[in-house]
PDB file of N, CA and C in Angstrom:
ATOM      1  N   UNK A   1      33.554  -0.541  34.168  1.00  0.00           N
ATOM      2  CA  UNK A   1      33.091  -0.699  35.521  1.00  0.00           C
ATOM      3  C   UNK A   1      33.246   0.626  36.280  1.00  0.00           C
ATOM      4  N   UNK A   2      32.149   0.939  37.088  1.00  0.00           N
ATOM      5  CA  UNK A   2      32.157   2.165  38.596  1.00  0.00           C
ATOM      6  C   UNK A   2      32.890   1.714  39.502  1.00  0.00           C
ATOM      7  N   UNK A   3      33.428   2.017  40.021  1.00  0.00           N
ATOM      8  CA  UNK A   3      34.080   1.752  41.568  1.00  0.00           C
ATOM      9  C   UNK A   3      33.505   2.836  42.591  1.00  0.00           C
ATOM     10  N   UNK A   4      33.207   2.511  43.404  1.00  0.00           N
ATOM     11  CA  UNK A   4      32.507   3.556  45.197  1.00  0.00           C
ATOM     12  C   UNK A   4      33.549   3.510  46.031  1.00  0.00           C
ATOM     13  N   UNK A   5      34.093   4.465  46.215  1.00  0.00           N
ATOM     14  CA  UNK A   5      34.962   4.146  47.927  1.00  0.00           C
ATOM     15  C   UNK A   5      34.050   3.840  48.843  1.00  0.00           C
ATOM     16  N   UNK A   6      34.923   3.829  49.975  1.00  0.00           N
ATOM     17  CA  UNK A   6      33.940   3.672  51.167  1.00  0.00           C
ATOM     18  C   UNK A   6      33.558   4.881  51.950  1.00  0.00           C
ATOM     19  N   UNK A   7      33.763   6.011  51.885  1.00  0.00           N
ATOM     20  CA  UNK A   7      33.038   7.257  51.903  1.00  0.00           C
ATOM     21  C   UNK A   7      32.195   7.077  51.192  1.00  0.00           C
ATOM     22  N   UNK A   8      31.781   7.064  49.966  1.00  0.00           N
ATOM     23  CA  UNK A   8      30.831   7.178  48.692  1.00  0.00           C
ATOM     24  C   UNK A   8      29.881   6.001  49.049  1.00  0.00           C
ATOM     25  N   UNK A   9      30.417   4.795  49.792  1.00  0.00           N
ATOM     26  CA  UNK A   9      29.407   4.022  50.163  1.00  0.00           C
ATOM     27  C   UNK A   9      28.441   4.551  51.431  1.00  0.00           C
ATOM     28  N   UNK A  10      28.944   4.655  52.181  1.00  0.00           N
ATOM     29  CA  UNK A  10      28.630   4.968  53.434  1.00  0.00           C
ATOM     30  C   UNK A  10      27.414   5.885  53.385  1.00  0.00           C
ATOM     31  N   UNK A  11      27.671   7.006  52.758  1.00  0.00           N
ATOM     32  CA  UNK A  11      27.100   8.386  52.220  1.00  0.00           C
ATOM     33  C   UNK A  11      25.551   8.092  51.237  1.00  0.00           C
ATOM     34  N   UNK A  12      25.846   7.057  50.630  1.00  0.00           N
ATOM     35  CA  UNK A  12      24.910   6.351  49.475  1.00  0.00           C
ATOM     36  C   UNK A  12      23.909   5.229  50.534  1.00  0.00           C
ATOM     37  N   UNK A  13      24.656   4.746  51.717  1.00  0.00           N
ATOM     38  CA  UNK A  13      23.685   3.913  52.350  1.00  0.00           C
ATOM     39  C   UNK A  13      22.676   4.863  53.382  1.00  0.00           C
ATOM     40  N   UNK A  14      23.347   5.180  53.483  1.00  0.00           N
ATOM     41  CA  UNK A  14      22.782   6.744  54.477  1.00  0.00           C
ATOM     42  C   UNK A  14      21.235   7.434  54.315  1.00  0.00           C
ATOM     43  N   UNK A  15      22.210   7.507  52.753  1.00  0.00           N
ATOM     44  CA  UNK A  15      20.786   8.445  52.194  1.00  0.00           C
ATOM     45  C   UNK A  15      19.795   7.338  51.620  1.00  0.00           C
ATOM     46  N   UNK A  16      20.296   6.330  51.471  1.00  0.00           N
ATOM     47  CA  UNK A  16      18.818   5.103  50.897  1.00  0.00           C
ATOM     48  C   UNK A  16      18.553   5.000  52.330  1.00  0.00           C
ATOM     49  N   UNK A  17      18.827   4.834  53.347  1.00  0.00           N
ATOM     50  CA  UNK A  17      17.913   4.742  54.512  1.00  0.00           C
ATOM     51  C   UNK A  17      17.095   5.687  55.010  1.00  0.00           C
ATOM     52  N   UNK A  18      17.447   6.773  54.927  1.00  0.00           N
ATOM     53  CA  UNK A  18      16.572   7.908  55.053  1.00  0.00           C
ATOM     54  C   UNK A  18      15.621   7.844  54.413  1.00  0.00           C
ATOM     55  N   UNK A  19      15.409   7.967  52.957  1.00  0.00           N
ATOM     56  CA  UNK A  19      14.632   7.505  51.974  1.00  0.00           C
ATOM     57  C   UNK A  19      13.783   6.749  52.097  1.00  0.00           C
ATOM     58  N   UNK A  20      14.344   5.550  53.175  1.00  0.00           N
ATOM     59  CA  UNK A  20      12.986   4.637  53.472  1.00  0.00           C
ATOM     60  C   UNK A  20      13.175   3.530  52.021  1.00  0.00           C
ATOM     61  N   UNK A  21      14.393   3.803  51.228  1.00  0.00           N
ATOM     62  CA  UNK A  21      14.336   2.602  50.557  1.00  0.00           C
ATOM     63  C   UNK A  21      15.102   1.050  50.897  1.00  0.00           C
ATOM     64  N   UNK A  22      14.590  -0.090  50.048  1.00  0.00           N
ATOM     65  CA  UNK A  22      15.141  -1.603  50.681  1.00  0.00           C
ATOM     66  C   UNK A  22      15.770  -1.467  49.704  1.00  0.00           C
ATOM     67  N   UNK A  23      16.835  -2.993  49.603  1.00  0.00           N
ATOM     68  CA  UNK A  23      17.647  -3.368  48.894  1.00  0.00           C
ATOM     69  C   UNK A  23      17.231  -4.154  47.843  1.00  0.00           C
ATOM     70  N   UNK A  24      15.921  -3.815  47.290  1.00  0.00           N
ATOM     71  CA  UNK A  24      15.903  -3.661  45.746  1.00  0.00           C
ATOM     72  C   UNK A  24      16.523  -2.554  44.830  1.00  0.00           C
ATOM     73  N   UNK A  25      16.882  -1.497  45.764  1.00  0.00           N
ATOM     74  CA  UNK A  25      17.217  -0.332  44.870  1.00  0.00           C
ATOM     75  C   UNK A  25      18.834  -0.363  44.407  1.00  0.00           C
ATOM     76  N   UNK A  26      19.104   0.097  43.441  1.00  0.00           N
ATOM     77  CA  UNK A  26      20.556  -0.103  42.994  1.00  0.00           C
ATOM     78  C   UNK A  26      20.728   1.531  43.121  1.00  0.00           C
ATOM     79  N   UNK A  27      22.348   2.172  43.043  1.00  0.00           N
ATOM     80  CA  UNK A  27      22.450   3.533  42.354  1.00  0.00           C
ATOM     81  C   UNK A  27      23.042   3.964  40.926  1.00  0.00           C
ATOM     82  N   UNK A  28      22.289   4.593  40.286  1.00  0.00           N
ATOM     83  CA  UNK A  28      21.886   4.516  39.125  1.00  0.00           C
ATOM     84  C   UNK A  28      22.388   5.833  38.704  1.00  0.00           C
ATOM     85  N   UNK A  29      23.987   5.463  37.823  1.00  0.00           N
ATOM     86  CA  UNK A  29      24.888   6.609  37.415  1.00  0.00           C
ATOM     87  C   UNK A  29      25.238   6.769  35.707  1.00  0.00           C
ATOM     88  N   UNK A  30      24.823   8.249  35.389  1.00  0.00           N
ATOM     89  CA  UNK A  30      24.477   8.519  33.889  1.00  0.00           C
ATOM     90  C   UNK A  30      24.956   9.686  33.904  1.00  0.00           C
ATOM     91  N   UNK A  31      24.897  10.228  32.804  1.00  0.00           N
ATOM     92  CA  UNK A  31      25.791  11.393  32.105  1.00  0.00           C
ATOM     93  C   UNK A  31      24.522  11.729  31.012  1.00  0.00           C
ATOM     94  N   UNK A  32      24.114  13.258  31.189  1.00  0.00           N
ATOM     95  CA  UNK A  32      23.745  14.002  30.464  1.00  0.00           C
ATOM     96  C   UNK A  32      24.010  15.284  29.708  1.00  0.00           C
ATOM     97  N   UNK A  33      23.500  15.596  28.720  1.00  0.00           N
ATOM     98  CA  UNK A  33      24.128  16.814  28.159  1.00  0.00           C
ATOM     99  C   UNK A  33      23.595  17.329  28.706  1.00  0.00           C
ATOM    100  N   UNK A  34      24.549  18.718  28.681  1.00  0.00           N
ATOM    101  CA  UNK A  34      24.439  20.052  29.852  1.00  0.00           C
ATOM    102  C   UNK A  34      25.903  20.397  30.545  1.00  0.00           C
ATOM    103  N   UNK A  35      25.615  21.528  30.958  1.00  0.00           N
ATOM    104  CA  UNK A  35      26.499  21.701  32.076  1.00  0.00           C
ATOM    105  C   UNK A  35      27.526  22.759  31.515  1.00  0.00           C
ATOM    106  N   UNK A  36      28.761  23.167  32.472  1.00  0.00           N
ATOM    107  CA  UNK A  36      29.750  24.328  31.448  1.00  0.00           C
ATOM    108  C   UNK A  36      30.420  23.269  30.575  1.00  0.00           C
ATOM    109  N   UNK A  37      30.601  22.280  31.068  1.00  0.00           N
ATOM    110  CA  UNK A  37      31.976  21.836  30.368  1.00  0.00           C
ATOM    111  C   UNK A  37      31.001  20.561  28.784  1.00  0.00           C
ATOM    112  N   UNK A  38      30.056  20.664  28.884  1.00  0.00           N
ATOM    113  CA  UNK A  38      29.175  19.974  28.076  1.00  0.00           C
ATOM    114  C   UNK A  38      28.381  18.461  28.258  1.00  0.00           C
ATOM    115  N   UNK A  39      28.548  17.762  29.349  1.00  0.00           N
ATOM    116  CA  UNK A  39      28.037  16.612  29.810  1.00  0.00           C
ATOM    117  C   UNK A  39      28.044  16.926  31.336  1.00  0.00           C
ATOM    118  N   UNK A  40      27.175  16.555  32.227  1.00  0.00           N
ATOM    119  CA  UNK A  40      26.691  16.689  33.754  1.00  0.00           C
ATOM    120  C   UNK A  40      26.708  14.935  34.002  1.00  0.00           C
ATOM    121  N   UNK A  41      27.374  14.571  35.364  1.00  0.00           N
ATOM    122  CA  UNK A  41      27.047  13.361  35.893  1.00  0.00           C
ATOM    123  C   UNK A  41      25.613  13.846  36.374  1.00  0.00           C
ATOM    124  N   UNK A  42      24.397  12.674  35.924  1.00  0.00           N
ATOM    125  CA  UNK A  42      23.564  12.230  37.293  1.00  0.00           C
ATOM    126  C   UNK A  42      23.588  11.349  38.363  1.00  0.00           C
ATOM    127  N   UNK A  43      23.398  11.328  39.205  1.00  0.00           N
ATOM    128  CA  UNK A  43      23.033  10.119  40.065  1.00  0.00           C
ATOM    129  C   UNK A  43      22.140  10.030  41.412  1.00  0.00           C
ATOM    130  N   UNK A  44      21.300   8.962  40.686  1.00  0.00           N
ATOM    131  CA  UNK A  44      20.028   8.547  41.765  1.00  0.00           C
ATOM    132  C   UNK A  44      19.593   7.055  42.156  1.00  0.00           C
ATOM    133  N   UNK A  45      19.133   6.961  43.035  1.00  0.00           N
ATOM    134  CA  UNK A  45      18.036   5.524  43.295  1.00  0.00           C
ATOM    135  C   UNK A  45      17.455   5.049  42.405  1.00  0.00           C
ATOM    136  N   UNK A  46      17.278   3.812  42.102  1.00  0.00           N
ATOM    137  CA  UNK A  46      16.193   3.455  41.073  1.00  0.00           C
ATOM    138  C   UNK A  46      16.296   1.685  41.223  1.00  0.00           C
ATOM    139  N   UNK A  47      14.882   1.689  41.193  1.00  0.00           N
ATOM    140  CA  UNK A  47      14.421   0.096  41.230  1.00  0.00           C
ATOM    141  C   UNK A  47      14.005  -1.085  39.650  1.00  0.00           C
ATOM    142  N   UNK A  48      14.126   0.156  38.756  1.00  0.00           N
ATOM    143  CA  UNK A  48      13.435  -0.068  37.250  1.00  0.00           C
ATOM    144  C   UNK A  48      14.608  -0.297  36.370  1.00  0.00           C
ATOM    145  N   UNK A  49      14.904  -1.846  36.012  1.00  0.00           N
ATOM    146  CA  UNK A  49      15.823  -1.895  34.926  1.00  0.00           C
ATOM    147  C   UNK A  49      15.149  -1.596  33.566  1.00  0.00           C
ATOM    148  N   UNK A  50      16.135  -0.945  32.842  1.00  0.00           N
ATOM    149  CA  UNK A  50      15.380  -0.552  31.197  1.00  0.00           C
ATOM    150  C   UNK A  50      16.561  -1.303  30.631  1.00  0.00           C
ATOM    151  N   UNK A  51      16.545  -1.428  28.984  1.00  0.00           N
ATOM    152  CA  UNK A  51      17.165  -2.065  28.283  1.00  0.00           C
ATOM    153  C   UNK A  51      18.457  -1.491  28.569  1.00  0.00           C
ATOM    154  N   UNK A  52      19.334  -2.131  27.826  1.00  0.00           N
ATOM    155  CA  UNK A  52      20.686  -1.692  27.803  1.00  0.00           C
ATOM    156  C   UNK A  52      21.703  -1.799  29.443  1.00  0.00           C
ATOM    157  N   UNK A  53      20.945  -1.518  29.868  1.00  0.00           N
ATOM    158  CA  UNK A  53      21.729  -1.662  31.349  1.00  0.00           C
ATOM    159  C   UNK A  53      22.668  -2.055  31.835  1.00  0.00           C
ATOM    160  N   UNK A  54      24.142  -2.016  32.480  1.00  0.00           N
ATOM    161  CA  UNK A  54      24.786  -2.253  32.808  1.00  0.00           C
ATOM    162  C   UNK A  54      25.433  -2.556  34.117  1.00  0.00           C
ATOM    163  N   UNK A  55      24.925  -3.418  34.906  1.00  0.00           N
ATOM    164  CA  UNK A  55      24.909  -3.493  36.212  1.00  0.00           C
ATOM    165  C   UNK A  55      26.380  -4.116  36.528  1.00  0.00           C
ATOM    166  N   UNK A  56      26.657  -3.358  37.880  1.00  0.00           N
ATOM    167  CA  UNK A  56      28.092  -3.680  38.664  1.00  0.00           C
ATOM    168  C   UNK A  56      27.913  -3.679  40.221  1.00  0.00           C
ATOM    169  N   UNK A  57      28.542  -4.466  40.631  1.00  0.00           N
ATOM    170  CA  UNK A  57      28.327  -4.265  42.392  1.00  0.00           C
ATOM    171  C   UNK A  57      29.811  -4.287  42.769  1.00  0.00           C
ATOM    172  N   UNK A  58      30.104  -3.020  43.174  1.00  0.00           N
ATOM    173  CA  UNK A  58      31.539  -2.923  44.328  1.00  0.00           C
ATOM    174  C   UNK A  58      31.145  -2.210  45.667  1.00  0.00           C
ATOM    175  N   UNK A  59      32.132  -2.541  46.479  1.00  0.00           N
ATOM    176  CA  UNK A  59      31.962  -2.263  47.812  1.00  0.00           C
ATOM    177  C   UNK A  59      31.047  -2.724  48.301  1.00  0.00           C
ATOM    178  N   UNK A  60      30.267  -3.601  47.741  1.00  0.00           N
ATOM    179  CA  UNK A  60      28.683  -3.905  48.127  1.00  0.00           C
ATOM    180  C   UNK A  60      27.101  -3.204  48.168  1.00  0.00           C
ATOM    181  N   UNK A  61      28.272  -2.252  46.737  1.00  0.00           N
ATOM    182  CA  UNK A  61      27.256  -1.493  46.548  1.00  0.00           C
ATOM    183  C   UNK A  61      26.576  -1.669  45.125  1.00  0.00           C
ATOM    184  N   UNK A  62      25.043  -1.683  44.715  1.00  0.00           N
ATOM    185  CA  UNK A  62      24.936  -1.852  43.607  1.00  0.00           C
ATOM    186  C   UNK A  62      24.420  -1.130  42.266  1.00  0.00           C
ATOM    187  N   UNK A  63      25.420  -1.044  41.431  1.00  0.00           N
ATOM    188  CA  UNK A  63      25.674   0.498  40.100  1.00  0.00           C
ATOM    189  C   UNK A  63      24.984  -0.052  38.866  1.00  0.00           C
ATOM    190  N   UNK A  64      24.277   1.206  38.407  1.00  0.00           N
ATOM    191  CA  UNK A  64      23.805   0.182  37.186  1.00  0.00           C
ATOM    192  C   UNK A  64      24.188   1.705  36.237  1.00  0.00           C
ATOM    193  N   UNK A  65      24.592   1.632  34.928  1.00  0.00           N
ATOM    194  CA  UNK A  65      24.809   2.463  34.027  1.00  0.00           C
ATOM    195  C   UNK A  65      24.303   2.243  32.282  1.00  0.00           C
ATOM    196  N   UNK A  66      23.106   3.581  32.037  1.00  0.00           N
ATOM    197  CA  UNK A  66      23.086   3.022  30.821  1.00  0.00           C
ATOM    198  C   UNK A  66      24.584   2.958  29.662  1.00  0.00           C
ATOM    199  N   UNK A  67      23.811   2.296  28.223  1.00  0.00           N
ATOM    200  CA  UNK A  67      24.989   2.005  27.421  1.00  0.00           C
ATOM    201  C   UNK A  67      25.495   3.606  26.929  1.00  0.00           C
ATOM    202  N   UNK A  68      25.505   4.171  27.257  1.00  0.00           N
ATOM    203  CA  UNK A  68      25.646   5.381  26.603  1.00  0.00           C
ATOM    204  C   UNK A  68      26.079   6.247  27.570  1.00  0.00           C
ATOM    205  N   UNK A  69      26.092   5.947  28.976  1.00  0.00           N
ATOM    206  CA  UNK A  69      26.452   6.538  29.766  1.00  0.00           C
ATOM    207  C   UNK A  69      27.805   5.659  30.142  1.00  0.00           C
ATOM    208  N   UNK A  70      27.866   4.414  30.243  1.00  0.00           N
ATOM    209  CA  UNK A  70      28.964   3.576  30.516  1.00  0.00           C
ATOM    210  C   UNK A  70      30.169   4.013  29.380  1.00  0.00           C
ATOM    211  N   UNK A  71      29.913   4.014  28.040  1.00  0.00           N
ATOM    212  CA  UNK A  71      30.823   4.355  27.313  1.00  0.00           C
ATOM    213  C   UNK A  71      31.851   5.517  27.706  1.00  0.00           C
ATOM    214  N   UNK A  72      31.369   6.702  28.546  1.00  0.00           N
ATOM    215  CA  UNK A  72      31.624   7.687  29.333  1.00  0.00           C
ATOM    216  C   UNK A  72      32.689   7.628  30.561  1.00  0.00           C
ATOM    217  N   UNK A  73      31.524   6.605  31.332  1.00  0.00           N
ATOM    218  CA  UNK A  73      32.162   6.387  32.664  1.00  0.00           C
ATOM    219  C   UNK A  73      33.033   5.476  32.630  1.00  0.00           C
ATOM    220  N   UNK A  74      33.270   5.139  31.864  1.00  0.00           N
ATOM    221  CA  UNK A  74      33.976   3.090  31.735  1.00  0.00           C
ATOM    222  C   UNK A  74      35.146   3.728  32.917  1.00  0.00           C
ATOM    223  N   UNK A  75      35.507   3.186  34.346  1.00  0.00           N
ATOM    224  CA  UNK A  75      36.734   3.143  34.931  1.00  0.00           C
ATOM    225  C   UNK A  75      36.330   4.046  36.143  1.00  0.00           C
ATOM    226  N   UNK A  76      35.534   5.206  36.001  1.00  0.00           N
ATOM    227  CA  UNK A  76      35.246   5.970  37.156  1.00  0.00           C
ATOM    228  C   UNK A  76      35.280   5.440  38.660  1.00  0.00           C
ATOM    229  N   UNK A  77      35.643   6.546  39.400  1.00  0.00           N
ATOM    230  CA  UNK A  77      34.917   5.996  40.748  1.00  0.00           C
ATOM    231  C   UNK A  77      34.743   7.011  40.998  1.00  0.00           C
ATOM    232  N   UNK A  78      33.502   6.802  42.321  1.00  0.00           N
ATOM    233  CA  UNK A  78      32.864   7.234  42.649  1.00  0.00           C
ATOM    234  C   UNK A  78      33.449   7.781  44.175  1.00  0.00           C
ATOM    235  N   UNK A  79      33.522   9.245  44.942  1.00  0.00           N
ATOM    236  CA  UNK A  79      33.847   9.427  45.977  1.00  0.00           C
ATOM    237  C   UNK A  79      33.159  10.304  46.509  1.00  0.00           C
ATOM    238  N   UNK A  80      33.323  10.561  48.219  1.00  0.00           N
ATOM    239  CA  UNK A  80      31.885  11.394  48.948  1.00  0.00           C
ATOM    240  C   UNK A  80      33.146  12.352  49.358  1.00  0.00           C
ATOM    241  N   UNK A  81      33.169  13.580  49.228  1.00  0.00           N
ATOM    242  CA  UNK A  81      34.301  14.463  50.163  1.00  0.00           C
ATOM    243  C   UNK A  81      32.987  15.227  51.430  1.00  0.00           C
ATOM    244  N   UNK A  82      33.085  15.313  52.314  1.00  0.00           N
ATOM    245  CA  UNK A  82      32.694  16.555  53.177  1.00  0.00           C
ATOM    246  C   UNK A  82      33.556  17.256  53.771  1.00  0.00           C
ATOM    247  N   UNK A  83      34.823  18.015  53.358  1.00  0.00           N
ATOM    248  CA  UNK A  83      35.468  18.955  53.547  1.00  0.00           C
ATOM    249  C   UNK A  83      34.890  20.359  53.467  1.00  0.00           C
ATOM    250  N   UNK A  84      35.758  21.333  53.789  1.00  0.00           N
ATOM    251  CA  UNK A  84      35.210  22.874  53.888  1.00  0.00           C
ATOM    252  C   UNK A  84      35.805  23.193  52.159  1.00  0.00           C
ATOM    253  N   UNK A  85      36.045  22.589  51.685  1.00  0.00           N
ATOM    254  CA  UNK A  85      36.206  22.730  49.368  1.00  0.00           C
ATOM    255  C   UNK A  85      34.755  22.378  49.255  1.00  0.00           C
ATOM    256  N   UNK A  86      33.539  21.849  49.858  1.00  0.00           N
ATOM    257  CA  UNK A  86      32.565  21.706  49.279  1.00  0.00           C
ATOM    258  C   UNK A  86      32.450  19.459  49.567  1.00  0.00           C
ATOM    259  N   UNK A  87      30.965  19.395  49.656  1.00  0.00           N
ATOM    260  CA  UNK A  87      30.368  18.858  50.280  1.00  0.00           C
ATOM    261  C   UNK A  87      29.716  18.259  49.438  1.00  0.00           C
ATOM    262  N   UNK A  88      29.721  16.834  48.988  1.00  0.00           N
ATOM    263  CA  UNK A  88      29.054  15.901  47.512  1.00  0.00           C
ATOM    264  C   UNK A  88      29.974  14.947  47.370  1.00  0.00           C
ATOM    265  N   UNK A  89      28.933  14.039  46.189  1.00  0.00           N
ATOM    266  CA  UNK A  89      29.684  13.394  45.194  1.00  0.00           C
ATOM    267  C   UNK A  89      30.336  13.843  44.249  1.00  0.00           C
ATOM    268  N   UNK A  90      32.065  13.416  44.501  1.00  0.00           N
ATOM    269  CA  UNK A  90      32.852  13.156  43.196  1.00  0.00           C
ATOM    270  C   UNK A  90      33.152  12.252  42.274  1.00  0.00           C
ATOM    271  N   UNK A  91      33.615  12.546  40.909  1.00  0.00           N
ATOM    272  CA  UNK A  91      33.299  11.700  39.668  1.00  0.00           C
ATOM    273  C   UNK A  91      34.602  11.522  39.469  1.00  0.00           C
ATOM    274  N   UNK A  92      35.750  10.644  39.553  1.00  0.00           N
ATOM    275  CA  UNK A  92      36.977  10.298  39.282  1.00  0.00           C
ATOM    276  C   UNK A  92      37.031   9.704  37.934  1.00  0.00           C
ATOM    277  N   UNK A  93      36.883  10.621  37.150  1.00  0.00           N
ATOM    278  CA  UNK A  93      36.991   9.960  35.665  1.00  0.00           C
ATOM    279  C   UNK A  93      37.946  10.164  34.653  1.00  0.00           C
ATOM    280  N   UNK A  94      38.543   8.895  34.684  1.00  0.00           N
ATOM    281  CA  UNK A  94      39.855   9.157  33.765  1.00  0.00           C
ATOM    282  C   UNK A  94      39.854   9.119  32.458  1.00  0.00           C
ATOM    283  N   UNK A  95      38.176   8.800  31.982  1.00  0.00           N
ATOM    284  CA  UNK A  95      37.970   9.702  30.742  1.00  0.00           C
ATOM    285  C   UNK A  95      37.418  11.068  29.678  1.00  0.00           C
ATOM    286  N   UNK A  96      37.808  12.050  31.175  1.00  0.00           N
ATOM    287  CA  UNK A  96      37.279  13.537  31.075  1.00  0.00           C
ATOM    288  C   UNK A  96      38.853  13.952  30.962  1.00  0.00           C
ATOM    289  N   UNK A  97      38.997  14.383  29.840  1.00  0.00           N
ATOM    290  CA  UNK A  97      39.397  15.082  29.134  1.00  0.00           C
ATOM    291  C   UNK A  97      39.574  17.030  30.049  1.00  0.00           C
ATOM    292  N   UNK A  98      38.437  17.269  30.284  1.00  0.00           N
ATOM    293  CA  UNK A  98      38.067  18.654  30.511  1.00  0.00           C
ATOM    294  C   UNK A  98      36.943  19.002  31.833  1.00  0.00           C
ATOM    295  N   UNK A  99      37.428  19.363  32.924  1.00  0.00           N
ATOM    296  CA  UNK A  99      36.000  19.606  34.128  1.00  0.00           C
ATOM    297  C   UNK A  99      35.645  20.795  34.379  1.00  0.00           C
ATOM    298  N   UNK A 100      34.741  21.069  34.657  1.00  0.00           N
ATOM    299  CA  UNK A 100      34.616  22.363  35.544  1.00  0.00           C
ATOM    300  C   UNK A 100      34.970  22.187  36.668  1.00  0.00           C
ATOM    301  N   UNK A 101      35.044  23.875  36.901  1.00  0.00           N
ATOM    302  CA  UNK A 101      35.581  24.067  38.210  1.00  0.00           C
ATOM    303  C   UNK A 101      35.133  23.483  39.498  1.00  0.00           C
ATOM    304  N   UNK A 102      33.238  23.257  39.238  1.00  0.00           N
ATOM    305  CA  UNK A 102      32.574  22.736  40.300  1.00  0.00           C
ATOM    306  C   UNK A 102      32.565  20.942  40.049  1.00  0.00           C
ATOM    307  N   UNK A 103      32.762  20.248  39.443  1.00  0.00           N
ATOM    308  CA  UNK A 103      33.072  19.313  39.096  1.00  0.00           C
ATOM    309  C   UNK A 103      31.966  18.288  39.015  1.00  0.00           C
ATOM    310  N   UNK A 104      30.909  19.091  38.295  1.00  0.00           N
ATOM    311  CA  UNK A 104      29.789  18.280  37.915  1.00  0.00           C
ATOM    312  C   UNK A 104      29.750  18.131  36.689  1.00  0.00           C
ATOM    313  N   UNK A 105      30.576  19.079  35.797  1.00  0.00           N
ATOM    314  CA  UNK A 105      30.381  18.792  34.214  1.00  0.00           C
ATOM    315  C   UNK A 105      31.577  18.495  34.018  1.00  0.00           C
ATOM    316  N   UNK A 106      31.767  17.829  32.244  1.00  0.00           N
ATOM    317  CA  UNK A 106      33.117  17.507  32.091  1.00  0.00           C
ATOM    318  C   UNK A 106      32.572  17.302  30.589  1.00  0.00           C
ATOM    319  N   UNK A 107      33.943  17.119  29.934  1.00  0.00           N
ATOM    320  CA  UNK A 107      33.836  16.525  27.956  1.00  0.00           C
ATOM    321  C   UNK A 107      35.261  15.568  28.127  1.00  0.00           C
ATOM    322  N   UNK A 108      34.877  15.299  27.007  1.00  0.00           N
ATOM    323  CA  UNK A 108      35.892  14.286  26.627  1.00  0.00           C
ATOM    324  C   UNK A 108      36.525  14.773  25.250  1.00  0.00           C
TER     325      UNK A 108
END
């Protein structure tokens, strides 16, 4: 399972309203290769379930992760900082092993 604080919610409702999207849309969190440390979190909007899918709703918010990306994230949460350290989503994952400094990539 993902977990969202409530910064990370707030921040995530924000920007689907801007967007102009309804609450068909879930946020839709995956892990790709790339990055320094060898895997990059993504995360975006999306209305299109594909196979495998793994859907979760916390905070009242709703996460969907493929199977291959969940294996990854299993436990994460999700947090919004806007401090003067830099301004985004963070990936609280207690199964990264290894991050970069900017804390978009990570290995296990």
């Amino acid at each position: 399972m993902v977990t969202i604080t409530d910064k990370a919610k707030e921040k995530a409702l924000s920007l689907m309203q801007e967007a102009g999207l309804d609450a068909s849309y879930f946020l839709r969190v995956s892990v790709k290769g790339g990055g320094c440390s060898g895997l990059s979190y993504n995360l975006d909007f999306d209305n299109e379930v594909k196979t495998g899918d793994q859907f979760f709703e916390d905070n009242g918010i709703k996460i969907t992760l493929d199977m291959k990306s969940f294996l990854y994230l299993a436990g994460t949460e999700l947090d919004f900082t806007d401090g003067l350290n830099g301004k985004g989503f963070n990936f609280n994952n207690p199964n990264a092993s290894r991050t970069c400094g900017c804390g978009e990539s990570f290995s296990v």
